[in-house]
Protein backbone atom coordinates (compact mmCIF):
# COMPACT_ATOMS: atom_id res chain seq x y z
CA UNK A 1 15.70 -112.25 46.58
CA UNK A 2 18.72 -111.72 44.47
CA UNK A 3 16.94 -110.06 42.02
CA UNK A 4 19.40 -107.65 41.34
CA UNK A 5 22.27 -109.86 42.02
CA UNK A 6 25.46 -110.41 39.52
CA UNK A 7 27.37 -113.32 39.18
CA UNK A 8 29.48 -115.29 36.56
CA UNK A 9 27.89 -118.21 35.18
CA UNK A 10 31.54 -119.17 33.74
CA UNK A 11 31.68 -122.32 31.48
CA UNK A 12 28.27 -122.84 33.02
CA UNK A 13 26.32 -120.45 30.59
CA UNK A 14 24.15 -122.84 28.89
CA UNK A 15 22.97 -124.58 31.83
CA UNK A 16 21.74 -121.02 33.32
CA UNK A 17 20.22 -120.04 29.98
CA UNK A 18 18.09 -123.43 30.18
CA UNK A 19 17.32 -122.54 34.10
CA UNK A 20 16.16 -119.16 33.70
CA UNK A 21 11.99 -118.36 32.51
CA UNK A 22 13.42 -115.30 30.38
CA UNK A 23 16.99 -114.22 28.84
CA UNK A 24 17.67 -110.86 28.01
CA UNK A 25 21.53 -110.99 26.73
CA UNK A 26 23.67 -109.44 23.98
CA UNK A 27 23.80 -110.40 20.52
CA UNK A 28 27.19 -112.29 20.68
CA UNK A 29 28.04 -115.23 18.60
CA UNK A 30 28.20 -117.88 21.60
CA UNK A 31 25.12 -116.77 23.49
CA UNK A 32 22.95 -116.74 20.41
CA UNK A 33 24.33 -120.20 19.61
CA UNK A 34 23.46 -121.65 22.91
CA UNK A 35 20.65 -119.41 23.49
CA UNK A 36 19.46 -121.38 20.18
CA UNK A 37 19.77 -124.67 21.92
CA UNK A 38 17.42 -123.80 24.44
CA UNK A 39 13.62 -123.48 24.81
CA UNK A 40 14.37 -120.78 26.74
CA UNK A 41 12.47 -117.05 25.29
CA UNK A 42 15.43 -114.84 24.75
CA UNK A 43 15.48 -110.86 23.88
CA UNK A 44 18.32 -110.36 21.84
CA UNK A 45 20.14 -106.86 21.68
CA UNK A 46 23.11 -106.18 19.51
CA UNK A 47 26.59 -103.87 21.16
CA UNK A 48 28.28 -102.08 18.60
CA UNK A 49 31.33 -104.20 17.26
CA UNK A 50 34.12 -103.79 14.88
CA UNK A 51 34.73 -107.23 14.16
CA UNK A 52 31.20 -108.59 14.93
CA UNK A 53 27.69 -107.74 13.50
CA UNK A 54 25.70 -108.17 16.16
CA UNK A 55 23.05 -106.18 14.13
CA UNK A 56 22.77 -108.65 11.62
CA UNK A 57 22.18 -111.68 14.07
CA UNK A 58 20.06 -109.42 16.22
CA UNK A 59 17.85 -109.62 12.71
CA UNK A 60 18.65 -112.82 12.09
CA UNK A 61 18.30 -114.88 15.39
CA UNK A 62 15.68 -112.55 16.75
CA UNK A 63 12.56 -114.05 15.36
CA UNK A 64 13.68 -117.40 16.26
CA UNK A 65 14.89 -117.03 19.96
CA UNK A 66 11.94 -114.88 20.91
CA UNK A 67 12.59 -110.72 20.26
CA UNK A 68 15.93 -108.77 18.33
CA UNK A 69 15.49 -105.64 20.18
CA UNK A 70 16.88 -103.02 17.04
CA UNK A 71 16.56 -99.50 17.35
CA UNK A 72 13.69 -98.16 16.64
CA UNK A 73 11.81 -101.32 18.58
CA UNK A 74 11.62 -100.14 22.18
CA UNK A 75 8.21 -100.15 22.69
CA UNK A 76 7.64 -103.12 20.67
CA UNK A 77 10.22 -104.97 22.93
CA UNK A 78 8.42 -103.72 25.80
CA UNK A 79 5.39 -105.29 24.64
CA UNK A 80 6.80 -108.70 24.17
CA UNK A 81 8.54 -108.34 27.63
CA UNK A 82 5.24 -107.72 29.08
CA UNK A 83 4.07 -110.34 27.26
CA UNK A 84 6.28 -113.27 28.19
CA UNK A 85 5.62 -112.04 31.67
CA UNK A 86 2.20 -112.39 32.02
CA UNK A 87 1.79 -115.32 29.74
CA UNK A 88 5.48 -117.46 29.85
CA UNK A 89 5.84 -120.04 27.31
CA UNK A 90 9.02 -122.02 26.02
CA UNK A 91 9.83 -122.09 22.56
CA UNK A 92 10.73 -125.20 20.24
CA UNK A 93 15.28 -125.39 20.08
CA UNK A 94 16.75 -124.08 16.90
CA UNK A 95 18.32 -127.72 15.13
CA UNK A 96 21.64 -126.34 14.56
CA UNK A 97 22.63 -129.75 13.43
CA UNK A 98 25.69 -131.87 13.56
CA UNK A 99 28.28 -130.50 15.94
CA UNK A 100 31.50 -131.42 13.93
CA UNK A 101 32.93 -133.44 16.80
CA UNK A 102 32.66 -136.81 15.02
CA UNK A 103 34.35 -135.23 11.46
CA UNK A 104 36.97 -133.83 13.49
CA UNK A 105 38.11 -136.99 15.58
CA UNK A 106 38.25 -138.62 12.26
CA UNK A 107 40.39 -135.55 10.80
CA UNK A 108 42.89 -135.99 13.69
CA UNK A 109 42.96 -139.69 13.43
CA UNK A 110 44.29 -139.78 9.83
CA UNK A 111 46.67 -137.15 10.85
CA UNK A 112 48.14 -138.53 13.58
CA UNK A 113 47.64 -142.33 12.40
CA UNK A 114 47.87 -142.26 8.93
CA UNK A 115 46.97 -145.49 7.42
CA UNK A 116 49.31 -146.80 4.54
């Protein structure tokens, strides 16, 4: 049931992504960041930007998040497919390290209250 169903996950993407046995997504900078974040086994496949080499993280992220589907790979991609389906397993998180939030609070704090 609902196999074949669409829906938008909204702000809620990371949440799904952590739900879900499998991920097959694009190669975009935001899924592959929280696709990292996740134990979740993703196939990664890159969409032809101007402005964004998917490619590259396809290469990249690939290894680490489970399969970069290039061209060229189809069969191989297949086989880890059939793979994670008949034996699933989780995968360690990427550590992407400090998020920045605490640097930045302090950032806007000295702008906005400046000490003398």
């Amino acid at each position: 049931e609902g196999i074949d169903g669409v829906f938008d996950p909204g702000a809620n993407l990371n949440a799904v992504f952590r739900r879900a046995d499998l991920v097959i997504s694009t190669a975009g900078y935001n899924s592959v960041l929280e696709l990292a974040s996740t134990d979740t086994p993703a196939m990664i496949v890159p969409i032809p930007r101007g402005l964004d080499d998917q490619t590259a993280r396809v290469r990249l992220w690939g290894p680490q998040l489970g399969f970069g589907l290039l061209p060229g790979c189809i069969e191989a991609g297949a086989t880890w497919l059939a793979d994670q389906v008949d034996r699933p397993r989780r995968r360690a998180p990427v550590d992407l390290g400090p998020d920045g939030a605490e640097r930045a609070a302090e950032i806007l704090l000295d702008m906005f209250c400046p000490v003398s």
